[in-house]
Every structure is written in C-alpha cells, then in structure tokens.
Protein backbone atom coordinates (compact mmCIF):
# COMPACT_ATOMS: atom_id res chain seq x y z
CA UNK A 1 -9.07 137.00 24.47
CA UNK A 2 -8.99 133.28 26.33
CA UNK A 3 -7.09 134.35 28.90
CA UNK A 4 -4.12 136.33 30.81
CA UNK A 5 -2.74 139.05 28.08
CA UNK A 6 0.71 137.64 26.93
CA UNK A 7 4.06 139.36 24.82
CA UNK A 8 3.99 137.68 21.43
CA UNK A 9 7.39 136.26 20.20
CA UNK A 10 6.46 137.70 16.79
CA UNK A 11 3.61 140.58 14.88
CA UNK A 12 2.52 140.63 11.73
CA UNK A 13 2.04 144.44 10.27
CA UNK A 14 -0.11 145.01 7.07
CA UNK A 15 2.26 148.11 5.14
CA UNK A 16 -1.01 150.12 4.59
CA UNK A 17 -4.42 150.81 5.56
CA UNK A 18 -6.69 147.97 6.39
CA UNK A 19 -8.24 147.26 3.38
CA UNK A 20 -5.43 147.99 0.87
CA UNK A 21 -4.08 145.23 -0.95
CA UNK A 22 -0.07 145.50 0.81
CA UNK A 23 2.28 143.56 1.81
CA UNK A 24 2.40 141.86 4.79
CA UNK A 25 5.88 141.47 7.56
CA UNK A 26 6.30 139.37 10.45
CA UNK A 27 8.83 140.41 12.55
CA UNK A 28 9.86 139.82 16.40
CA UNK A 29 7.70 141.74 18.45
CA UNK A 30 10.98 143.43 20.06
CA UNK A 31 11.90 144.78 16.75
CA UNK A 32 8.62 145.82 16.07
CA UNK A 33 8.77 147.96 19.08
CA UNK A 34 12.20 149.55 18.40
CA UNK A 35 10.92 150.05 14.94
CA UNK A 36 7.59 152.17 15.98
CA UNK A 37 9.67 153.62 18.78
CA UNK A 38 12.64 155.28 16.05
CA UNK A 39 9.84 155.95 13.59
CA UNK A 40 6.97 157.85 16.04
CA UNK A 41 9.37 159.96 18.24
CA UNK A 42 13.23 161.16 18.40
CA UNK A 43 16.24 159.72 19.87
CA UNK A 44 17.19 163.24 21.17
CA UNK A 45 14.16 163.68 23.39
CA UNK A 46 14.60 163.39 27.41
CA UNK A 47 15.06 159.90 28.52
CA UNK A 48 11.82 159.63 30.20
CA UNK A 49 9.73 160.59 27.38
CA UNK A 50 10.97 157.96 25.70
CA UNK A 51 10.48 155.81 27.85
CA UNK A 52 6.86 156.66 28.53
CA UNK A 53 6.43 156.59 24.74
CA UNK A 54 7.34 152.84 24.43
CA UNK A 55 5.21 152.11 27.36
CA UNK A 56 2.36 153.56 25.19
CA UNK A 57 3.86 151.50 21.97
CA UNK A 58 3.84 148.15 23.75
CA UNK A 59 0.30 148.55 25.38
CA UNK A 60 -1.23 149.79 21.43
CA UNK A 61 -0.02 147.00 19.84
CA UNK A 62 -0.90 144.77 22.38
CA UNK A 63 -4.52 145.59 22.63
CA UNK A 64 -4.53 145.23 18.73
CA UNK A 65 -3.37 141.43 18.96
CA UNK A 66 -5.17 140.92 22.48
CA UNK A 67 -7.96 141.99 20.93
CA UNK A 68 -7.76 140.02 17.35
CA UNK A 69 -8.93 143.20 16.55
CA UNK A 70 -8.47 142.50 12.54
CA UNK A 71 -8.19 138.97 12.69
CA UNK A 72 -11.69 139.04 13.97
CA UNK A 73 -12.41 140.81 10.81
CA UNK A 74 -10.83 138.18 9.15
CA UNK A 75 -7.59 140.23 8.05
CA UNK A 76 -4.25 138.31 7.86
CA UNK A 77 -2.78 139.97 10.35
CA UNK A 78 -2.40 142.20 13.25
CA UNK A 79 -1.48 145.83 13.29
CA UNK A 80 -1.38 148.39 10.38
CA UNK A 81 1.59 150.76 9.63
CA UNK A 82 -0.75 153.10 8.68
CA UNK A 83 -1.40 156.09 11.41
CA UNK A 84 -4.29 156.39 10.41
CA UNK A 85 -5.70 153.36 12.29
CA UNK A 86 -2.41 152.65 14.20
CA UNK A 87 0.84 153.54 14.57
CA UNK A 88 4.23 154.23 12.39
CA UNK A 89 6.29 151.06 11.27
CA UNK A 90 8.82 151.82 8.39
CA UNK A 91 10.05 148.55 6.86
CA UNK A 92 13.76 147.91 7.30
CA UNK A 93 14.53 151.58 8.64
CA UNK A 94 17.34 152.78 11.08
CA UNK A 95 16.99 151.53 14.34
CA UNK A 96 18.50 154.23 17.23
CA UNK A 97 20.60 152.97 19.56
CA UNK A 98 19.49 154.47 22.89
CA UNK A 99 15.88 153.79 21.93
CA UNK A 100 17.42 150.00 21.46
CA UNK A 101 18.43 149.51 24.78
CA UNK A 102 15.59 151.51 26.49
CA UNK A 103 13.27 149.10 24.24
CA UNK A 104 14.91 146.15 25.04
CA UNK A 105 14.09 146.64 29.01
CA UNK A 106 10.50 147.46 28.00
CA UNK A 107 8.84 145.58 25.40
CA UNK A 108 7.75 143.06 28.16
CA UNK A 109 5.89 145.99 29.86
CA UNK A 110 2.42 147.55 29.12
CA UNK A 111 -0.24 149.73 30.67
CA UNK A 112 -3.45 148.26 32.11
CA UNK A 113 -6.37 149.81 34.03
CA UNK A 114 -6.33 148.82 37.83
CA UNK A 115 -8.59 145.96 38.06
CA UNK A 116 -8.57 145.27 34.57
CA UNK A 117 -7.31 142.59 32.22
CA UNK A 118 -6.83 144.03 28.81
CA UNK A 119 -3.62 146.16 28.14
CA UNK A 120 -5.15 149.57 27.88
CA UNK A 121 -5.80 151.08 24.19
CA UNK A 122 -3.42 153.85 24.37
CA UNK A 123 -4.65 156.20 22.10
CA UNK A 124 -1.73 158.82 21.32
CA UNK A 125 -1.40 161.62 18.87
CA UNK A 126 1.66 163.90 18.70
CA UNK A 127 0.21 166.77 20.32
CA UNK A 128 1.28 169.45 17.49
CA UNK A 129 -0.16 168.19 13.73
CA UNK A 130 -2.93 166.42 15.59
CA UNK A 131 -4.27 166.71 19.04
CA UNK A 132 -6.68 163.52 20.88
CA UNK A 133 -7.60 162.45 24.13
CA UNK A 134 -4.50 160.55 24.85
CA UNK A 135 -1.26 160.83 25.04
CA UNK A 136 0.54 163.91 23.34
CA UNK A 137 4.04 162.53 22.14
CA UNK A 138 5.59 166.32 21.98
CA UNK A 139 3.47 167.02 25.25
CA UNK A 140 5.44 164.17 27.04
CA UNK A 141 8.93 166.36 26.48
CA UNK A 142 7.36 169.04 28.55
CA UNK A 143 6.65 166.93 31.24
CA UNK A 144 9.91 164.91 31.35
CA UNK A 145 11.94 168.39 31.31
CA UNK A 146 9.88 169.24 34.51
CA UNK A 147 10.74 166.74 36.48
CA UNK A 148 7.75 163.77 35.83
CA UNK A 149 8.71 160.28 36.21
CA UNK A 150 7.66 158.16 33.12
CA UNK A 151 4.57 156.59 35.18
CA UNK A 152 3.78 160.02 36.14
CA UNK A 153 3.54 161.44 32.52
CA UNK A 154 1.00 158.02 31.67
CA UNK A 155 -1.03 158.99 34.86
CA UNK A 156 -1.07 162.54 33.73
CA UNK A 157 -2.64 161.34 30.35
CA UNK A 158 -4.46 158.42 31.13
CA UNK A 159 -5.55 159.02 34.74
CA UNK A 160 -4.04 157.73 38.07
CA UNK A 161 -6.14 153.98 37.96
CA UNK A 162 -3.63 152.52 35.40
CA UNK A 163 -0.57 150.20 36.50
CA UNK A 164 2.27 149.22 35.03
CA UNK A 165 2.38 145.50 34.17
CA UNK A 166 6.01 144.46 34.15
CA UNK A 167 7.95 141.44 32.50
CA UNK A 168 4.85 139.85 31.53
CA UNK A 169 5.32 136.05 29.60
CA UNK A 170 6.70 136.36 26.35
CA UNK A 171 5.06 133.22 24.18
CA UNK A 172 3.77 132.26 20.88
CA UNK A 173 0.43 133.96 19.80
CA UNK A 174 -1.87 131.65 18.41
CA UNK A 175 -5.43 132.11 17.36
CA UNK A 176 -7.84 132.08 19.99
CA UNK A 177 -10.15 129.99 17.91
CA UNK A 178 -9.65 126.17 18.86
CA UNK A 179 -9.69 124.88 15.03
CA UNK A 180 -12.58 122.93 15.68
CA UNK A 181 -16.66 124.37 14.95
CA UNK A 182 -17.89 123.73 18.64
CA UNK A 183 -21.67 122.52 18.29
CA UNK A 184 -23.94 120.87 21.23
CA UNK A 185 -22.61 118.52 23.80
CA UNK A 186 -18.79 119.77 23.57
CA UNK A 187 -17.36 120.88 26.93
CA UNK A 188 -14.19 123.26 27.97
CA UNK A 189 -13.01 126.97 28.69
CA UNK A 190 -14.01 127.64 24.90
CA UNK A 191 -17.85 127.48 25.58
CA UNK A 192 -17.35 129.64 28.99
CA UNK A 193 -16.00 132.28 26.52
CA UNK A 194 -18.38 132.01 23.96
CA UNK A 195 -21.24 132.01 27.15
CA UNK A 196 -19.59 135.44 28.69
CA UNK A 197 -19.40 136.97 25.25
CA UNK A 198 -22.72 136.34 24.39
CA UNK A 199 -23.78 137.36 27.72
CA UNK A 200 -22.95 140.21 27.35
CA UNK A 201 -23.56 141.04 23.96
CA UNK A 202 -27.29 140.22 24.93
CA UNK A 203 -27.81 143.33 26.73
CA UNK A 204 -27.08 145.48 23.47
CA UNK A 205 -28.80 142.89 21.59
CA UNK A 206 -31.97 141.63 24.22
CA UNK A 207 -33.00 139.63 20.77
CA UNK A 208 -30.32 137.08 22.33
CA UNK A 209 -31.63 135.20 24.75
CA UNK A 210 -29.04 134.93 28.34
CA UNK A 211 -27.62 131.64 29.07
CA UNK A 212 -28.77 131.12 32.57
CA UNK A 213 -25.80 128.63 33.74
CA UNK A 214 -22.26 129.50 32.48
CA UNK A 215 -20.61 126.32 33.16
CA UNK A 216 -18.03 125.74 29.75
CA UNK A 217 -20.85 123.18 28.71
CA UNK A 218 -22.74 123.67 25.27
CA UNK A 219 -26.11 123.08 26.01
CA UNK A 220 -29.28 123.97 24.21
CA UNK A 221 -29.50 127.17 25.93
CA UNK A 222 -25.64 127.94 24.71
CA UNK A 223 -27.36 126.56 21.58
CA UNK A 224 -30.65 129.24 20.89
CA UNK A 225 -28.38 131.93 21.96
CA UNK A 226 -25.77 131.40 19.20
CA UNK A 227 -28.37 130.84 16.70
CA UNK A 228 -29.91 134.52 17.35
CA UNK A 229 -26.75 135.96 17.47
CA UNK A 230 -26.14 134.17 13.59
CA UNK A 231 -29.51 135.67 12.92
CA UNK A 232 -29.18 138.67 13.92
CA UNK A 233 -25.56 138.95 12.11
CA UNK A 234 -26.82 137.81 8.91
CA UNK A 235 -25.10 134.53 9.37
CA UNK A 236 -25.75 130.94 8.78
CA UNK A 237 -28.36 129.85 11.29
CA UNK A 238 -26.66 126.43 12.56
CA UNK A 239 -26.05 126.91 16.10
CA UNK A 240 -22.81 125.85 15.68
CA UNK A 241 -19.69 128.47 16.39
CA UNK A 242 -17.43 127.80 13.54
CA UNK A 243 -14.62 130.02 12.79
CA UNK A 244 -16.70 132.76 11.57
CA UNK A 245 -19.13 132.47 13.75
CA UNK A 246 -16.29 132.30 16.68
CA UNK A 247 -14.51 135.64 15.67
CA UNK A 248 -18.06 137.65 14.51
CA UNK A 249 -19.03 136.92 18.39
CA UNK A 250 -15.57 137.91 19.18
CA UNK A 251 -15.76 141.12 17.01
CA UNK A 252 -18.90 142.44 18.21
CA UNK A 253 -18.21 141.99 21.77
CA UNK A 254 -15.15 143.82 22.06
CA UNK A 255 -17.07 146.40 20.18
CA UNK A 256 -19.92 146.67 22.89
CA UNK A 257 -17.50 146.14 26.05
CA UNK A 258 -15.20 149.20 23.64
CA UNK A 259 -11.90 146.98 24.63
CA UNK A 260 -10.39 148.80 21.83
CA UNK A 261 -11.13 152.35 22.84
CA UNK A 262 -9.49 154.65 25.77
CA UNK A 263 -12.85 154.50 27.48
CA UNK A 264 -12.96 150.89 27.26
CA UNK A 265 -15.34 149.13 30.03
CA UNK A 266 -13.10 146.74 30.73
CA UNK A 267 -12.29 143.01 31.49
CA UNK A 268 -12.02 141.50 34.69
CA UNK A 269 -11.29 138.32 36.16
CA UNK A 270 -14.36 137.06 36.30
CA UNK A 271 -14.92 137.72 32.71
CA UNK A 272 -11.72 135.51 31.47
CA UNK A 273 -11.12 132.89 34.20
CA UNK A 274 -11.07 128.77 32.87
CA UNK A 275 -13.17 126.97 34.42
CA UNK A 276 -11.20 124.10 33.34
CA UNK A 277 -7.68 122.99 33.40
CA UNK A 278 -6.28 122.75 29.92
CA UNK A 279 -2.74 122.01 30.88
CA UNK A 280 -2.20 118.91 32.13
CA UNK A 281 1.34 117.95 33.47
CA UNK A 282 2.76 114.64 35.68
CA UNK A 283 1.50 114.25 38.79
CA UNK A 284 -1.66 115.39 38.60
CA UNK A 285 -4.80 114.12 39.72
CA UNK A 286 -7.84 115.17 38.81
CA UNK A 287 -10.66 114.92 36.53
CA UNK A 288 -9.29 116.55 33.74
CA UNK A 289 -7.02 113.92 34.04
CA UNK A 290 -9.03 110.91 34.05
CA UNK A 291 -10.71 112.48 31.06
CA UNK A 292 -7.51 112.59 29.39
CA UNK A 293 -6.83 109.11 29.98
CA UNK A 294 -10.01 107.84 28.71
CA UNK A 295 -9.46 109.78 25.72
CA UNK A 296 -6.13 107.78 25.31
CA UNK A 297 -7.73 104.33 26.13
CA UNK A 298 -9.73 104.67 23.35
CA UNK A 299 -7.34 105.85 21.18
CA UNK A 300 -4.57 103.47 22.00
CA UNK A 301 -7.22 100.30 21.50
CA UNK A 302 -7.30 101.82 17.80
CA UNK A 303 -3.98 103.12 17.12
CA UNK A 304 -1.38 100.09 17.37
CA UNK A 305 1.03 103.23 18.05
CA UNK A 306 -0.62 104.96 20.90
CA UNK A 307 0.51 103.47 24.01
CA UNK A 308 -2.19 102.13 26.22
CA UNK A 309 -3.31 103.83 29.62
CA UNK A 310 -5.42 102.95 33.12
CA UNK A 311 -8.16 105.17 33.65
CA UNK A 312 -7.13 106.10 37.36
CA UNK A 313 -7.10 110.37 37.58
CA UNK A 314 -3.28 110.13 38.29
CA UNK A 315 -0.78 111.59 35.85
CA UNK A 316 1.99 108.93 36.45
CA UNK A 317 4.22 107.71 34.02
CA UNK A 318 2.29 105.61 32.24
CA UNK A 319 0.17 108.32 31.19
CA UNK A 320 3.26 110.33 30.48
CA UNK A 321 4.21 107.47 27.83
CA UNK A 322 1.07 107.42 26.27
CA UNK A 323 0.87 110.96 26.05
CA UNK A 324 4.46 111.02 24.17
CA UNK A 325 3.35 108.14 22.07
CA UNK A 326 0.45 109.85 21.21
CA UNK A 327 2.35 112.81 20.10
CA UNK A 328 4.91 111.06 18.19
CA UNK A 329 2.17 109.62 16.36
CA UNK A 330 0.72 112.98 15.34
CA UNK A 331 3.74 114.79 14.67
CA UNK A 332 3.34 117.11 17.38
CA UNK A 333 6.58 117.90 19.98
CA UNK A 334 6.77 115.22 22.43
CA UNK A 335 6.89 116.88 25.27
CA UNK A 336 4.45 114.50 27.62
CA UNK A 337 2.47 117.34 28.94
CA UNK A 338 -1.24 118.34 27.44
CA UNK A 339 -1.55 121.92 26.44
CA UNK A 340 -4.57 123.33 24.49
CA UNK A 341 -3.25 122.07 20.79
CA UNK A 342 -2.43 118.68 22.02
CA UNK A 343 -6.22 118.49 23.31
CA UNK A 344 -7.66 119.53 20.55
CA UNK A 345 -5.77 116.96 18.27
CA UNK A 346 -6.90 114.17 21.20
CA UNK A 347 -10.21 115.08 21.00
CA UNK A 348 -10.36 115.20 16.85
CA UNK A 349 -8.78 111.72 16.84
CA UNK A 350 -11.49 110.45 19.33
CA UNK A 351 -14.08 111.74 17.29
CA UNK A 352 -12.59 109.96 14.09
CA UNK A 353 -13.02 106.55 16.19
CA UNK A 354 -16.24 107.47 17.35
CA UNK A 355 -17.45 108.55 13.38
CA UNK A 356 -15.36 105.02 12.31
CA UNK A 357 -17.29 102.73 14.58
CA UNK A 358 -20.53 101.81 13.23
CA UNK A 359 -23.91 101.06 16.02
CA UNK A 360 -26.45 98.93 15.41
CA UNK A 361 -28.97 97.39 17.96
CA UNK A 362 -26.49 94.16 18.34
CA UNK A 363 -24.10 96.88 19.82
CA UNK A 364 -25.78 97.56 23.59
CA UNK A 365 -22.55 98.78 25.20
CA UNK A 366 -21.11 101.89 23.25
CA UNK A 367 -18.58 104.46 23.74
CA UNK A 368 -19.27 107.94 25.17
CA UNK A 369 -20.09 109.45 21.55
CA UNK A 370 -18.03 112.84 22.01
CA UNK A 371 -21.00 115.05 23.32
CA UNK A 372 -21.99 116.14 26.77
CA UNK A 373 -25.19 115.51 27.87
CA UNK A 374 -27.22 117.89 29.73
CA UNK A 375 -30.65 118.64 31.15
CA UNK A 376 -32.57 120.30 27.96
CA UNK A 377 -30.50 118.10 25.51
CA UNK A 378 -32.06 115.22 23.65
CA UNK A 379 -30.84 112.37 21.53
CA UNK A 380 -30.42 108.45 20.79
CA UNK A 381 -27.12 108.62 23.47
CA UNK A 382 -29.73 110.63 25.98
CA UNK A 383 -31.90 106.95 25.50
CA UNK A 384 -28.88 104.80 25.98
CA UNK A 385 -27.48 106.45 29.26
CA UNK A 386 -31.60 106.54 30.68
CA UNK A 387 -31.77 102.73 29.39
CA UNK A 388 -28.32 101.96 31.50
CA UNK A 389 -29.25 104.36 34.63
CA UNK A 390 -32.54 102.18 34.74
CA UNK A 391 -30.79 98.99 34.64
CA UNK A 392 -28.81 99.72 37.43
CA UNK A 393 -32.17 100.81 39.22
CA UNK A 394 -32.14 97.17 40.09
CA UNK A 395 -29.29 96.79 41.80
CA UNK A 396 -28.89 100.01 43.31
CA UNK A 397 -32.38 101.51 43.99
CA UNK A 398 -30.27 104.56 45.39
CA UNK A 399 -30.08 105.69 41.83
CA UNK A 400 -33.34 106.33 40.42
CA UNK A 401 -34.82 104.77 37.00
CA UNK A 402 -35.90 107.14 34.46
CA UNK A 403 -38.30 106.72 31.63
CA UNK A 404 -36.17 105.89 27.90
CA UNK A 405 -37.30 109.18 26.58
CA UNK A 406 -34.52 110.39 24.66
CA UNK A 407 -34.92 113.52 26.41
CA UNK A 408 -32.56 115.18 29.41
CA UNK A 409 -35.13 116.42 31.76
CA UNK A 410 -35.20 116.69 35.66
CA UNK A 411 -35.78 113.37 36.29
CA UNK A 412 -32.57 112.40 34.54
CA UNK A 413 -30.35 114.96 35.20
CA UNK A 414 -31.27 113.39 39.51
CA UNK A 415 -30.32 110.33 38.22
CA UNK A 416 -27.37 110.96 37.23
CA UNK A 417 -26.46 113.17 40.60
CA UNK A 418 -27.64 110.15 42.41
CA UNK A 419 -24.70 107.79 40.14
CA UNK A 420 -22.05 110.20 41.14
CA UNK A 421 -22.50 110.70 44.40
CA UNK A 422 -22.71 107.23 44.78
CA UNK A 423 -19.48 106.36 42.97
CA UNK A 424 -17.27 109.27 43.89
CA UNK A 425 -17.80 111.43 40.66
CA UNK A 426 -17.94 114.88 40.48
CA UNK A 427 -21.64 115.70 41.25
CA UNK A 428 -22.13 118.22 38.00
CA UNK A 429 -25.79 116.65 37.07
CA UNK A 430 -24.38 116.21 33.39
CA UNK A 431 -23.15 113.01 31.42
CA UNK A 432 -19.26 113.72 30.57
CA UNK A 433 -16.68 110.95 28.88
CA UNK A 434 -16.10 110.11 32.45
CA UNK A 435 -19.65 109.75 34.26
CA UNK A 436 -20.25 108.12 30.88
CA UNK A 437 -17.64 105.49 30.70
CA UNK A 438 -18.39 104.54 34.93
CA UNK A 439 -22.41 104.21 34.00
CA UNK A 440 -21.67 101.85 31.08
CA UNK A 441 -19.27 99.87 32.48
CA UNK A 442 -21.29 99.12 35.93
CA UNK A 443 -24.23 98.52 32.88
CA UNK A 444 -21.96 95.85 31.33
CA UNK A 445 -20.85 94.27 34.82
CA UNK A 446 -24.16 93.97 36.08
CA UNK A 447 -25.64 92.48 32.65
CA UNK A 448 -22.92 90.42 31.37
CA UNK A 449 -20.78 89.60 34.40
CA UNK A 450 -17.71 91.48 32.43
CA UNK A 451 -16.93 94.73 31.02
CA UNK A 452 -18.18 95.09 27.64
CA UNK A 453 -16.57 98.36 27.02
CA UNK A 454 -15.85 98.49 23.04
CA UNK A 455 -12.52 99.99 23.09
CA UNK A 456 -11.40 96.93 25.76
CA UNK A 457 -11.84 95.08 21.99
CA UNK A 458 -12.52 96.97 18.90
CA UNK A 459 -12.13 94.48 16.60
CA UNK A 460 -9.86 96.38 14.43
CA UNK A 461 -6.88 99.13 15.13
CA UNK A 462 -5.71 101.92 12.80
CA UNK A 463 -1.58 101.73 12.57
C-alpha cells in the first residue's frame, strides 16, 4: 500500500481457511485467474458474464495482495482458497479454454472506484446458494442474455462511480515493509506512509496524538505517535516501526479506512503520493541524487570495490559506475539505476561504516551519522552541527550562531535555513546527509584550511 496498485507476476494461495495448518502454492497470477475463473463459474455461460466475472476475480484478489491483507496478519501468504473468506482455487484442476483466452486479455484489468486508488473489494456471491451485496455470479447470466455490456453488469452491481483500469503494470510484488526498523532521524516515502496511516488511524484512536507536518521525516512527533499506537496495540513501546510494528499500523488502518470492504472509504492520491524520488536513473539531477552520491563517497572510501564518486547532483556516468560497482559488490543485478532495494542495501552499508567508525573528542570533523535532524530532536550530532553552524557565525554572520545545546529548537532549525539559502540547498529547515556534509566541510575549510571530511581518508577500507 506504498503506492500505484500493480499486477503481480506471481500469488501465493493458502489451500484452506486462514488459520488452518495447509499447504501453501505460488503460482503466476494469470493462472491463478484462469484457475478461480473455471472453478467459480461455467464455460457455457454468455460471453459477457464471463467476462464481467473475471473483472470481479482480478479486482478480489488484488485488493487481498494490495491490501497485505494477511500478510499484515503475519500469514505467509496472500489469498485463501477457501470461499469462505475468498474465492474458489482448485489445485491443478482443468483449465477451460474460452475462459483461457478471455482471461488472458483480462488479468491486467480490475475495477476501481472513480477517484480512488485501491482496486475495489468486489464482494460476489453466486446469487442462488448465497445471496450478498455484490455481485450475483448466476444474476450476471440474466443480464448478459438481455443485452448488458460487461461494464454495464459491474455498474449494475457496484454502482455507476467505478472504472475500469486497463493493462495496468504487471511486476514483482514485494513486501511493502523496507526490511529495515525505521526509528528517529531516518527520512523517505516510508515515514510519509507511516505519518498518513497514523493520521488517520488517530481519529478512531484520538489516544494518538496527529503529526502536525507530514514531510517523510521521522521526527519526535512521528516518534510519540508510534509509541501510543504500540501502546495502545499491546506492543513493545520503542517508538521504533519494526516489522511488526510496520504491518499492525498497516492492519489497523485498512481496517478503519474499510479498504477491504465494498463500502470501503477509499484512497486517494493524496493519501499514497512519494514525496521523494526512490528511483534514480542517468541523467538526473537532483537532490536525491546528490544524496545518493554521498552515500557512495563514503562507501567507496571503505570498500576498495565500490568505485568512487563526486558529490555534484548529476547522474553521469561516473555515478552510473559506482552504482554498478556497488551492486556487483552486493550481489544485487547490476543494472546502474537505484530502485527501492538497492537504497535500502546503500543505506544499511552506510550505517555499518558509520557503527564501524569509532568518535572520540580528537575526532572534530565527523560524518553525517545516518539520522535526520529536526526541530524537536536532540542529541550529541544536534551539538556538533550547532558547534559547526556557530563557527561559521564568524565568517558569515548571515548565518546565525546558536547556543551548543544538544537540542533542535527554533533558533537552530533558522540557522540552518539561513546555511541553505546561502549555499544553494534546499531550504527544508532540517539537517539531511547533504546539508550535513556542506556545513562540515565549510567547518573544516574555515578551521583547518582543508577539508577534513573522514571518508576523504578513513584510515582503513573494508575489501
């Protein structure tokens, strides 16, 4: 639930209810599809039935993995066989051929509410045995023998706001959790999710205090918030959103928003939109960028392997390389372009540096140590970026000293708006791996006559 609704390449359907101890298949989401399709209605039936069935199929099953409706639950998987909770799958069965080829031009469709994000939860019964407030499968004969289009029947079920959403990206599904616990300081679309969800979930719960700026940035608002939610859920009380943490949030607000009901409230845009770019591709420029590459300088000053990179915003070829190298060295497909994954490994192998390189008060010009800092935050890197802002006080009186606190307040958070707008940074009033590593090198220059950056000469590398 990160982002635009996608058609998985594969599913993986638990033979039985939920909590039954069955066997588990993964099979191509086209075949699951077909499958459902030969095992829910017949082959004989008008053509637009059908049809209008399989829209109904693909749109289910897609809400389920959209959703992580039982992966949030902590389930292995994502769709039951059992129509009890779901719908039909027979393991290994007869496949029809005119429900093939009818299923092969529509597995990369599904139903959505106008104006909504989610595929719609197209609740279905077959209209004889068992009658709901969906779609009647035997109903849907009727109305193909009169005449109705297969978009007609859905409207005539589900309303007339729904659209049909057609050959939508078919692509891997991977969890949305990012395989890292995300604690104070770390930045990206991840926190903007966790912010709306809890959002959100704060009016059902007002316990859980709203976070006032949602701006991808874990700060210590971010920070109370999650640790009422873990209160109030009977979970460990760390403010950090590990994986349990990440899909219990998850859980509970697709439960209050009803994502996975027919009355479902909805997602919009607003709701799912990244605030930050994630993929990163040559030639680009921008900050994301520049973050990137200062990621990699660090890196390659450690790891002999990693080729080394200028910290310049543009995605050239040099970045390229050290992007590939960089990927080579983790094993991960060298394709020279930064998706999601390949941040998330950069980002675990700069902390590793940053938890490898010991500070000690000989050490006065440090790396950025992996957190970002924000008004309300505190710390011993809150002291070292106020101790470097008032240095260059004296030099540039433009940028105003601030009292070595250890504490992010006002007076701070204008000092470092002052920095940026004097150097050409984006002016977002907190401390990032970029604002950070422009504050301590001017520091370095202005105090030692030469950039005193640690990863210009670690001292050791990692090969």
């Amino acid at each position: 639930m990160t982002g635009q609704p996608f058609i998985p390449r594969s599913i993986t359907v638990h033979l039985g209810p939920p909590s039954q101890s069955s066997e588990n298949v993964t099979v191509s989401f086209r075949d699951y599809v077909k499958n459902v399709a030969c095992s829910e209605i017949y082959p004989t039936w008008p053509e637009n039935s059908i049809r209008a069935n399989i829209y109904v199929i693909v749109s289910f099953a897609l809400n389920r993995i959209y959703t992580e409706w039982y992966r949030a639950k902590g389930y292995d998987f994502d769709i039951t066989n059992s129509t009890s909770f779901d719908q039909s799958f027979v393991n290994g069965r007869e496949i029809f051929g005119n429900v093939s080829r009818i299923a092969d031009q529509l597995f990369t469709n599904y139903i959505r509410r106008r104006g909504r994000i989610e595929p719609l939860f197209a609740a279905f019964c077959d209209g004889v045995e068992v009658t709901c407030n969906g779609l009647s499968q035997w109903g849907t004969v009727d109305l193909a023998k009169n005449g109705y289009t297969p978009y007609q029947i859905l409207q005539y079920y589900y309303g007339e706001d729904i659209d049909i959403i057609t050959d939508a990206q078919v692509m891997s599904n991977t969890p949305s959790y990012p395989g890292t616990p995300l604690t104070l300081g770390i930045i990206g679309n991840d926190i903007r999710t966790i912010q709306v969800q809890l959002n959100r979930i704060s009016r059902n719960f007002p316990a859980i205090p709203k976070i006032s700026e949602v701006d991808g940035v874990y700060g210590t608002e971010t920070e109370t918030a999650v640790k009422a939610f873990q209160e109030i859920f009977d979970l460990p009380v760390t403010g950090i959103v590990d994986k349990t943490t990440w899909y219990k949030i998850a859980y509970i607000y697709v439960s209050v928003k009803r994502l996975a009901e027919l009355n479902s409230e909805g997602l919009s845009m607003e709701d799912i939109q990244q605030q930050y770019k994630e993929e990163l591709v040559p030639g680009m420029q921008s900050i994301e960028v520049k973050n990137l590459q200062y990621y990699l300088a660090v890196i390659g000053a450690y790891y002999e392997a990693v080729a080394p990179v200028s910290i310049t915003g543009y995605y050239g070829n040099e970045t390229e390389n050290s992007v590939r190298s960089f990927q080579r060295v983790y094993g991960l497909e060298e394709t020279g372009t930064v998706n999601r994954q390949v941040w998330i490994d950069i980002y675990r192998a700069y902390r590793g540096i940053i938890d490898a390189v010991p500070i000690d008060d000989s050490v006065d010009v440090i790396l950025f140590q992996g957190r970002i800092l924000k008004e309300g935050m505190s710390g011993e890197d809150v002291k070292r970026i106020q101790e470097y802002l008032t240095y260059i006080n004296r030099s540039y009186p433009g940028i105003p000293a601030v009292n070595n606190t250890g504490y992010y307040g006002p007076l701070t958070r204008a000092s470092v708006l002052a920095f940026q707008r004097q150097f050409g940074i984006n002016q977002t009033g907190f401390v990032g791996a970029v604002t950070w590593n422009a504050i301590a090198s001017l520091y370095s220059d202005l105090k030692y006559g030469f950039d005193k950056q640690p990863f210009q000469n670690p001292g050791f590398t990692i090969k």
